[in-house]
Protein backbone atom coordinates (compact mmCIF):
# COMPACT_ATOMS: atom_id res chain seq x y z
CA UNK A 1 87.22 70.44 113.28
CA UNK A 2 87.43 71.87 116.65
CA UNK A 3 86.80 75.57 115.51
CA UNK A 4 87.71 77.08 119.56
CA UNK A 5 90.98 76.40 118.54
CA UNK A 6 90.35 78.46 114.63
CA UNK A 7 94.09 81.30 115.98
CA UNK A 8 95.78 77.88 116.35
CA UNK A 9 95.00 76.47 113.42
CA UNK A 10 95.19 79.42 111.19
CA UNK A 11 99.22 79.75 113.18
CA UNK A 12 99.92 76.20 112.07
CA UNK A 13 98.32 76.86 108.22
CA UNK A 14 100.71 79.76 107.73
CA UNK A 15 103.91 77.85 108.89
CA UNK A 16 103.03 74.93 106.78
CA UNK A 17 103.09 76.76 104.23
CA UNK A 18 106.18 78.89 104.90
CA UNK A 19 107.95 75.97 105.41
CA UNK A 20 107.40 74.28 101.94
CA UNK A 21 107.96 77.81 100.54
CA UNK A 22 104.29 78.16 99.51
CA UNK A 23 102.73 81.67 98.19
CA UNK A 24 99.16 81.31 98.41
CA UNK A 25 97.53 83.55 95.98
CA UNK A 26 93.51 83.32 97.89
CA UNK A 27 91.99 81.77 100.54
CA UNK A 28 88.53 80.45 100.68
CA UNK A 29 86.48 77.77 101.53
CA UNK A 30 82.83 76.39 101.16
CA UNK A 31 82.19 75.29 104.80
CA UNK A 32 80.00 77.40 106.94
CA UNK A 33 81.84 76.26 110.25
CA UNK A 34 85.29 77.29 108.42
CA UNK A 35 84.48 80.83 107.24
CA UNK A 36 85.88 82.54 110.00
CA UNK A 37 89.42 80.33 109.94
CA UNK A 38 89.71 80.62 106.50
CA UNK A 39 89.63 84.94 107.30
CA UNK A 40 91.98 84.04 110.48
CA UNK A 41 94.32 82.82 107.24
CA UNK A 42 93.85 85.27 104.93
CA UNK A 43 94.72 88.19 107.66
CA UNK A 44 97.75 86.27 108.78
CA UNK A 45 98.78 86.23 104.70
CA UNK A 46 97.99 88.91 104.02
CA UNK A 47 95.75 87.78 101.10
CA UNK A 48 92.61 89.92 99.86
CA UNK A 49 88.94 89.07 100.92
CA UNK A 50 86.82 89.68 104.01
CA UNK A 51 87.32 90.43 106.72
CA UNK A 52 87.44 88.65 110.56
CA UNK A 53 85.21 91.14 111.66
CA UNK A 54 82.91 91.44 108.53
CA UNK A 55 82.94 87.24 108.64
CA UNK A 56 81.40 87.08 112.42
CA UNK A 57 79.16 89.54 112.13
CA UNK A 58 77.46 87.79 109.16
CA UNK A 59 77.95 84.30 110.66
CA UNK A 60 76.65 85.18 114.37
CA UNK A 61 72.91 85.19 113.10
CA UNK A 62 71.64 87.45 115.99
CA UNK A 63 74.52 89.97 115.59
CA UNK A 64 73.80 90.00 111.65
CA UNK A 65 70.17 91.63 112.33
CA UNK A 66 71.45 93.78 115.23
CA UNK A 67 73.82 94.99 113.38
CA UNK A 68 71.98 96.21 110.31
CA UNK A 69 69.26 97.45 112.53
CA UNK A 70 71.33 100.21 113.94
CA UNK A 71 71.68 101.81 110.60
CA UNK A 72 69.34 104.26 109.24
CA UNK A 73 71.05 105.39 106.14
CA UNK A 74 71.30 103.72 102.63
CA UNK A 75 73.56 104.23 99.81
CA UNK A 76 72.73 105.54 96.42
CA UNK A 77 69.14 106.43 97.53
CA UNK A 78 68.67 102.87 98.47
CA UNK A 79 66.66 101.91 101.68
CA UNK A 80 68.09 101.82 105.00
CA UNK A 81 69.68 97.84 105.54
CA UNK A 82 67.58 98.30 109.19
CA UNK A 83 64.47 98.13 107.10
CA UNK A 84 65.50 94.32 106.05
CA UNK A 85 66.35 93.51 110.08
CA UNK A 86 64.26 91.27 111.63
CA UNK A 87 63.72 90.99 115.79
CA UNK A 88 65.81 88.57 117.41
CA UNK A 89 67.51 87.91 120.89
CA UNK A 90 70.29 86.00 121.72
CA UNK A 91 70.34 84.32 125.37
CA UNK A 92 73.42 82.23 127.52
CA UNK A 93 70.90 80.59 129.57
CA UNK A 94 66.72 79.42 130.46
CA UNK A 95 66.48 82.61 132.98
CA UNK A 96 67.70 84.95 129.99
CA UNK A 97 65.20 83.47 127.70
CA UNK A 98 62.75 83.78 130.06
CA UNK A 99 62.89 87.45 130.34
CA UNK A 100 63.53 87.36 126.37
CA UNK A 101 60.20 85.15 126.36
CA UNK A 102 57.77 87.51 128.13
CA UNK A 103 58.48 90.57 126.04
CA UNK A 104 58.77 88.57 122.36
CA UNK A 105 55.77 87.63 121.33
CA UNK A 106 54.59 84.13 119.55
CA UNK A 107 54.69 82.43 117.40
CA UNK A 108 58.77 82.49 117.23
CA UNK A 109 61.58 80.49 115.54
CA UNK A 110 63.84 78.98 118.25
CA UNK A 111 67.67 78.72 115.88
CA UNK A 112 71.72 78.47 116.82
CA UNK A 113 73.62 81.24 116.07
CA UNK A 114 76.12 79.24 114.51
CA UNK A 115 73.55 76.97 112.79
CA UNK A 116 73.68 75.89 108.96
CA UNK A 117 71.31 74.20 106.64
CA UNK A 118 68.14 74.88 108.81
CA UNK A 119 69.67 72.40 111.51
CA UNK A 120 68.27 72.64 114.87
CA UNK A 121 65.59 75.65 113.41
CA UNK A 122 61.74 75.44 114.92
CA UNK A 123 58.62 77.23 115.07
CA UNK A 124 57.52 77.58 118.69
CA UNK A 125 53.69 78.66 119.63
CA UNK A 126 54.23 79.61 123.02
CA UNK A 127 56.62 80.48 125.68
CA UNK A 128 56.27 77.00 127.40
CA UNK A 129 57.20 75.28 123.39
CA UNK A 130 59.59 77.62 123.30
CA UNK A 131 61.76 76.90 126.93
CA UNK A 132 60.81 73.06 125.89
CA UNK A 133 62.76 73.11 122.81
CA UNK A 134 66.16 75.34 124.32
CA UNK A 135 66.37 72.58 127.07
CA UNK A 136 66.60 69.85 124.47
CA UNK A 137 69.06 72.20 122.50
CA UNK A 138 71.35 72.69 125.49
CA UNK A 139 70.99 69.14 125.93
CA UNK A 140 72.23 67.96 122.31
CA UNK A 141 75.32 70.82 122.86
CA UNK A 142 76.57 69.59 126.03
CA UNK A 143 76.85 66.01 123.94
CA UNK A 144 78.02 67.48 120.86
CA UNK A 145 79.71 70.96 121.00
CA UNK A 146 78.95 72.34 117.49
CA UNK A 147 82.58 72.09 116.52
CA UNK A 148 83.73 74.67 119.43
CA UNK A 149 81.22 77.20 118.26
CA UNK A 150 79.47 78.99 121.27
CA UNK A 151 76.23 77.89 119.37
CA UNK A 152 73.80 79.05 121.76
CA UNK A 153 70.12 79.40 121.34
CA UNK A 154 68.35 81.84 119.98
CA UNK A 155 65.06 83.60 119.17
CA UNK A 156 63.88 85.55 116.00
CA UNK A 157 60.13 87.26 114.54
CA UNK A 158 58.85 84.34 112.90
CA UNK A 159 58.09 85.96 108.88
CA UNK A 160 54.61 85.38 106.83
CA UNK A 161 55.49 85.68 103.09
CA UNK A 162 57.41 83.46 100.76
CA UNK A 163 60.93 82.94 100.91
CA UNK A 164 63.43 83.16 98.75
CA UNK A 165 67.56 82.67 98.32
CA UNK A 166 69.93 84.96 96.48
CA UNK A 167 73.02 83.88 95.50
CA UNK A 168 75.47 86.39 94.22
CA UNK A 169 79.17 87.64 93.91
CA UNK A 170 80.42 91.00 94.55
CA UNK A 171 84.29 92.03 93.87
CA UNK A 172 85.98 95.98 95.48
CA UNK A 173 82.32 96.30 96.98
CA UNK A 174 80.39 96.00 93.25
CA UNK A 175 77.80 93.35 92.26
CA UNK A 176 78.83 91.20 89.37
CA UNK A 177 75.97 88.83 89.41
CA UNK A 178 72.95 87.75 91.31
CA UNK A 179 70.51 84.68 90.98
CA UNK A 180 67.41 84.62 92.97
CA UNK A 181 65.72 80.99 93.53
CA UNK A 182 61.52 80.77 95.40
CA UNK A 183 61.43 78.01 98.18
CA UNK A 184 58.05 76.51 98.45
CA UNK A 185 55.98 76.23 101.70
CA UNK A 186 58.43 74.63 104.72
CA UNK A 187 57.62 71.60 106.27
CA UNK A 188 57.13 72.76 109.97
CA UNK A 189 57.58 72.79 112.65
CA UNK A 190 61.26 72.43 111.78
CA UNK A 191 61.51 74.54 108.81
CA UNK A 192 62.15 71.58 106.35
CA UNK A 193 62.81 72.48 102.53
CA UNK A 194 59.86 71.15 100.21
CA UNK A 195 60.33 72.61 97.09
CA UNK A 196 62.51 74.98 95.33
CA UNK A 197 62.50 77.11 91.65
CA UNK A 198 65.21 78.45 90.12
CA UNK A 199 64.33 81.37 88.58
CA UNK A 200 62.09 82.55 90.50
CA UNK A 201 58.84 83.48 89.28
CA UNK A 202 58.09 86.75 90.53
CA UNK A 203 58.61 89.96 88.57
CA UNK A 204 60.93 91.49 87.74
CA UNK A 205 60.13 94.67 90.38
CA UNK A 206 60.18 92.27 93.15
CA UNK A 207 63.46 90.51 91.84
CA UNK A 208 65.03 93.69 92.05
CA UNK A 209 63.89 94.43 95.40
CA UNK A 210 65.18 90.81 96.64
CA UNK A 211 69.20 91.46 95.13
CA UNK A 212 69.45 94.94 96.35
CA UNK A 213 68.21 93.54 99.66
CA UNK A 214 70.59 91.05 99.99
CA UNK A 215 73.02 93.32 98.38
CA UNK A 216 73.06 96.20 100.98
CA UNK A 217 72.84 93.45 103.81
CA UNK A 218 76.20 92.22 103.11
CA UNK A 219 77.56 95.56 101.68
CA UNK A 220 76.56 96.72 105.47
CA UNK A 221 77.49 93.80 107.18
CA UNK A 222 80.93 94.27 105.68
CA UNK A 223 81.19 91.41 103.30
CA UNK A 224 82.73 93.32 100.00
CA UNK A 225 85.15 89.83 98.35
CA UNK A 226 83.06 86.93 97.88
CA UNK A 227 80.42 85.46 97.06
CA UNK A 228 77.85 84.96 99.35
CA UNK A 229 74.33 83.32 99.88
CA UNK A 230 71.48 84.80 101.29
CA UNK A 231 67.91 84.13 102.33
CA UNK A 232 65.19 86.14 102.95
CA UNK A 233 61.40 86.84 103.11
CA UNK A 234 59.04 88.59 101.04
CA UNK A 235 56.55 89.90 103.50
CA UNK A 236 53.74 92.79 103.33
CA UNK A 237 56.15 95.37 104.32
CA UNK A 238 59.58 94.41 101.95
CA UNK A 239 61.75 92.10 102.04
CA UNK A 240 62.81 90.92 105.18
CA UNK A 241 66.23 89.14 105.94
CA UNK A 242 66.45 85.59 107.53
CA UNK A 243 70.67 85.33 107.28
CA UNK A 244 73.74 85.85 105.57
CA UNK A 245 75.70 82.75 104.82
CA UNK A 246 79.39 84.10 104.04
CA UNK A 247 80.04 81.53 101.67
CA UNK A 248 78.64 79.70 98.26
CA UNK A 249 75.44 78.14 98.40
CA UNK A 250 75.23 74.48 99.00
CA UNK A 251 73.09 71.63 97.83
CA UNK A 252 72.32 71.79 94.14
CA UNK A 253 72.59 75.43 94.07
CA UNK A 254 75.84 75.67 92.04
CA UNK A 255 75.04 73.20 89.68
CA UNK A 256 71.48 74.66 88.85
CA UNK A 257 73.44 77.75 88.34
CA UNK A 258 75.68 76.26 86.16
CA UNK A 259 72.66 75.06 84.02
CA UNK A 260 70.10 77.69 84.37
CA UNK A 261 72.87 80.64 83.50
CA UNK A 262 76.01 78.79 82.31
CA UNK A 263 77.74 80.39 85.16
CA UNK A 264 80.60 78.53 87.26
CA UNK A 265 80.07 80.05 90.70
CA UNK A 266 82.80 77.82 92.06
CA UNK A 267 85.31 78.88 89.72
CA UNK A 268 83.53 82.91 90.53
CA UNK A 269 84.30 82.17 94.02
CA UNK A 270 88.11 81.12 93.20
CA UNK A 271 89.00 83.76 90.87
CA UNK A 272 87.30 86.94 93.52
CA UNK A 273 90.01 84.73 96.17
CA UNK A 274 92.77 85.48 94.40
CA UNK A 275 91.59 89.19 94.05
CA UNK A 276 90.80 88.76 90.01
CA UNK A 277 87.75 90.71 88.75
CA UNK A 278 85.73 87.78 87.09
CA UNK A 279 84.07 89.10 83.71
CA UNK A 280 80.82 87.60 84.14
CA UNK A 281 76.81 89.67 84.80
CA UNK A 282 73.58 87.72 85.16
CA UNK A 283 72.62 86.44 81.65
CA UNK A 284 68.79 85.63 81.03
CA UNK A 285 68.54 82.26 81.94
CA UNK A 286 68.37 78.66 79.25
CA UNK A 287 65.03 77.38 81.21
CA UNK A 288 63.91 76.39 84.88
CA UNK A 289 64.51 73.63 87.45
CA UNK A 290 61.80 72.59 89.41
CA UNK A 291 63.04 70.65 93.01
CA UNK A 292 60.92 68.84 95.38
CA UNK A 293 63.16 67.73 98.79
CA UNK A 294 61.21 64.50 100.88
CA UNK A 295 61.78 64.35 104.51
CA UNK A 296 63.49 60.95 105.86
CA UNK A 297 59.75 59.31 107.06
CA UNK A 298 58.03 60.00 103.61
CA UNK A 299 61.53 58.49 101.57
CA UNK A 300 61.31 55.70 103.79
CA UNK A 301 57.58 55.03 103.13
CA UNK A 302 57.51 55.27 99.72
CA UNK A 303 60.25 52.65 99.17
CA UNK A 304 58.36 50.70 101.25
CA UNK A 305 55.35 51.12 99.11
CA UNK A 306 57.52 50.67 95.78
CA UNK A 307 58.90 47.60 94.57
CA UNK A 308 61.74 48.65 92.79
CA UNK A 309 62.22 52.03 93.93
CA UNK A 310 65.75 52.71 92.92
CA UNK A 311 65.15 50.94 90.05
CA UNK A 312 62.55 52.90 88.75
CA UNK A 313 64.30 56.39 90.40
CA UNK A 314 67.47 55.20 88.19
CA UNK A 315 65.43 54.76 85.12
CA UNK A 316 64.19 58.36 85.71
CA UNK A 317 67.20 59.51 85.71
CA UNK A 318 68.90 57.59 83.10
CA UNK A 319 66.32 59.33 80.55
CA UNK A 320 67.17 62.78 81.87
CA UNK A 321 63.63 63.03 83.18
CA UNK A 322 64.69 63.92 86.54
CA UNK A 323 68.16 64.60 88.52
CA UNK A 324 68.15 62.88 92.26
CA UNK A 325 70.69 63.48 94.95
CA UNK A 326 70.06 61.45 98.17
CA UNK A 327 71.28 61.40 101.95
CA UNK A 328 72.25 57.50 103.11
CA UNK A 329 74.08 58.52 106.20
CA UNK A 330 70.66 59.20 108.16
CA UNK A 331 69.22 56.41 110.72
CA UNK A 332 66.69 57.99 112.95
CA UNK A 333 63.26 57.85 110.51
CA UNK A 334 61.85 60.72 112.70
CA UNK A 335 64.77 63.07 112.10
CA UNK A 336 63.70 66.45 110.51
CA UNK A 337 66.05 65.85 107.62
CA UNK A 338 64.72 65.76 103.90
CA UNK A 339 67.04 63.04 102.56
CA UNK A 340 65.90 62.55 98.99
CA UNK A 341 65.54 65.97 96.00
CA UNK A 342 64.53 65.10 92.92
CA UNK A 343 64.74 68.05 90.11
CA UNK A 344 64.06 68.62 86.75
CA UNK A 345 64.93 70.99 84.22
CA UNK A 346 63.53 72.11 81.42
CA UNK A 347 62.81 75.22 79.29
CA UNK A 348 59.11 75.69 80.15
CA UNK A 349 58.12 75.65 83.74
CA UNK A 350 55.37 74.03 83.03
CA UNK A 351 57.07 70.75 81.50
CA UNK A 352 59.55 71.13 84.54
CA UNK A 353 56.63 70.93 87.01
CA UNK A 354 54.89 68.27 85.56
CA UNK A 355 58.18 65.95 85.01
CA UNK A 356 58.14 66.22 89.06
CA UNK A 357 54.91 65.87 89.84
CA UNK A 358 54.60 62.35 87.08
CA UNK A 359 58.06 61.13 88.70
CA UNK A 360 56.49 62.14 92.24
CA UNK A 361 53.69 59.83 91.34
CA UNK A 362 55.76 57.11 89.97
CA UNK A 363 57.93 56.87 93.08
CA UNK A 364 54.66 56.70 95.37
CA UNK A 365 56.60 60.15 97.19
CA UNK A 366 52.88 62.04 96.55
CA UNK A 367 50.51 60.95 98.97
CA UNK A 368 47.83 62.66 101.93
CA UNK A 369 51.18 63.26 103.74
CA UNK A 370 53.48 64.45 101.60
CA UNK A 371 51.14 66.41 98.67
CA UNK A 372 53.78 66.97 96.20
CA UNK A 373 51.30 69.78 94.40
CA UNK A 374 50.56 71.45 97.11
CA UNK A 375 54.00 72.01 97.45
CA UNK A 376 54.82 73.17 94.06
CA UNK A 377 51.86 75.16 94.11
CA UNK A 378 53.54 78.45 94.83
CA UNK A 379 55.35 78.04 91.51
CA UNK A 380 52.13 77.21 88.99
């Protein structure tokens, strides 16, 4: 777990296995924090994939959008990947932000650059918000290290527009597949998922747009052997990238995947490892799923206000109304953590929606606080 020590480890990996007379045929892994040991591994092998270099500059978040900023030519009449960059500074310390601070602009999103999951993200109005919240970061670092990673703070354009997460696989540098999933409004100040739609609902113009986005971002960024999951913005001038995760997308992605297209991005994921072309495209998809995610204080309220609430959540389940997948390992009630998603699936949006919003309801999880519509909204 202690990733400053990643050449180490990778030594020790490749001597294990030399001395049990092991021939690995891929490397990979699903871990944000282990993408750039598992490429430490794979050079050392000599086994196909990305890149170190490729895997850092999509995982340093800063260095991503600097990156593709710098260049000013697409490929096959595609736009230019600095079109899809976004502003954003990195700094090592409160003087360097404040210089960073004065020329930036508000309001800002305040990140790691080793982050994951929306951990440790904010919206900041001002300069003062902003300083406020990097103290506190440096703070929670100096007690917990972020694995080794040099996570420092960072600052980035905050985006208007909706956002949305593409999820595809590309093998020798060609797209096999890509899935594109809306996320409803976040929960801010601290960016927490609400709600989520998979497909998404726009057209089929502005789906396009999304892929080839994300596409050329990782093409550029060097990422060519994987497959990969990206978010990004839909704002008044194009889409607009947030980051590159160098890895499969988490949560319930794979498994909505599985159901929406029949596709196994898992075993995708394995077979591009081992330098196999899988034969698989993006088929139309069986229906939608329809996701609402409830922050720790509004889970914790509504089984207060419930008698029975994993009874009745069970039941709900039980009858294939809704799926549920919950976070128990959470104390703090004022963490900005959604620890409950319910989802629902079904081949008209519309049923899908209202299976939610009736569970919602039944669960006492819609209220002036949390306003479960409002939230799905976006996708009506």
């Amino acid at each position: 777990m202690d990733h400053t020590q990643d050449e180490v480890h990778a030594e020790k990996i490749v001597a294990m296995l030399e001395k049990k007379g092991l021939q690995a045929d891929g490397c990979l892994t699903f871990i944000c924090k282990n993408t750039i040991l598992c490429a430490l591994v794979r050079a050392k092998l000599g086994l196909p994939g990305d890149t170190v270099e490729a895997i850092s500059i999509a995982k340093r978040k800063s260095h991503t959008q600097r990156h593709l900023a710098t260049i000013d030519q697409g490929w096959c009449h595609l736009p230019a990947p600095r079109q899809y960059a976004v502003r954003s500074e990195h700094f090592e310390d409160l003087a360097g932000l404040k210089s960073t601070a004065e020329t930036f602009g508000f309001p800002a999103v305040v990140k790691q650059e080793y982050g994951a999951g929306s951990v440790s993200v904010k919206l900041v109005a001002n300069e003062q918000q902003c300083e406020e919240y990097v103290q506190e970061m440096m703070a929670l670092k100096a007690m917990d290290p972020n694995g080794g990673f040099a996570s420092s703070p960072m600052v980035m354009e905050y985006l208007g527009g909706d956002k949305y997460v593409v999820d595809l696989a590309i093998f020798q540098g060609k797209l096999l597949l890509a899935f594109l999933s809306q996320c409803g409004p976040s929960i801010l100040p601290y960016f927490i998922s609400s709600s989520h739609l998979m497909p998404s609902g726009i057209s089929q113009e502005k789906e396009a747009q999304m892929v080839a986005a994300a596409y050329q971002s990782c093409l550029h960024c060097g990422l060519e052997n994987g497959v990969y999951n990206v978010e990004l913005k839909l704002t008044e001038c194009g889409p607009k990238l947030i980051e590159i995760n160098p890895r499969t997308g988490g949560n319930f992605l794979p498994t909505w995947i599985n159901e929406v297209y029949g596709v196994d991005i898992h075993i995708v994921a394995f077979m591009i490892a081992c330098n196999i072309q899988p034969q698989v495209w993006t088929p139309k998809p069986r229906g939608y799923f329809v996701c609402i995610s409830c922050p720790i204080k509004q889970h914790y309220r509504a089984k207060e206000k419930t008698p029975g609430f994993e009874v009745i959540l069970k039941g709900l389940t039980d009858k294939g109304l809704v799926k549920s997948s919950m976070i128990t390992d959470v104390v703090d009630d004022t963490a900005p953590v959604a620890t409950l998603s319910i989802a629902s699936f079904s081949t008209r949006k519309e049923d899908a929606i209202s299976k939610i919003i009736l569970a919602s309801q039944m669960l006492s999880i819609d209220s002036e606080e949390y306003p479960v519509k409002y939230f799905l909204e976006p996708f009506m």
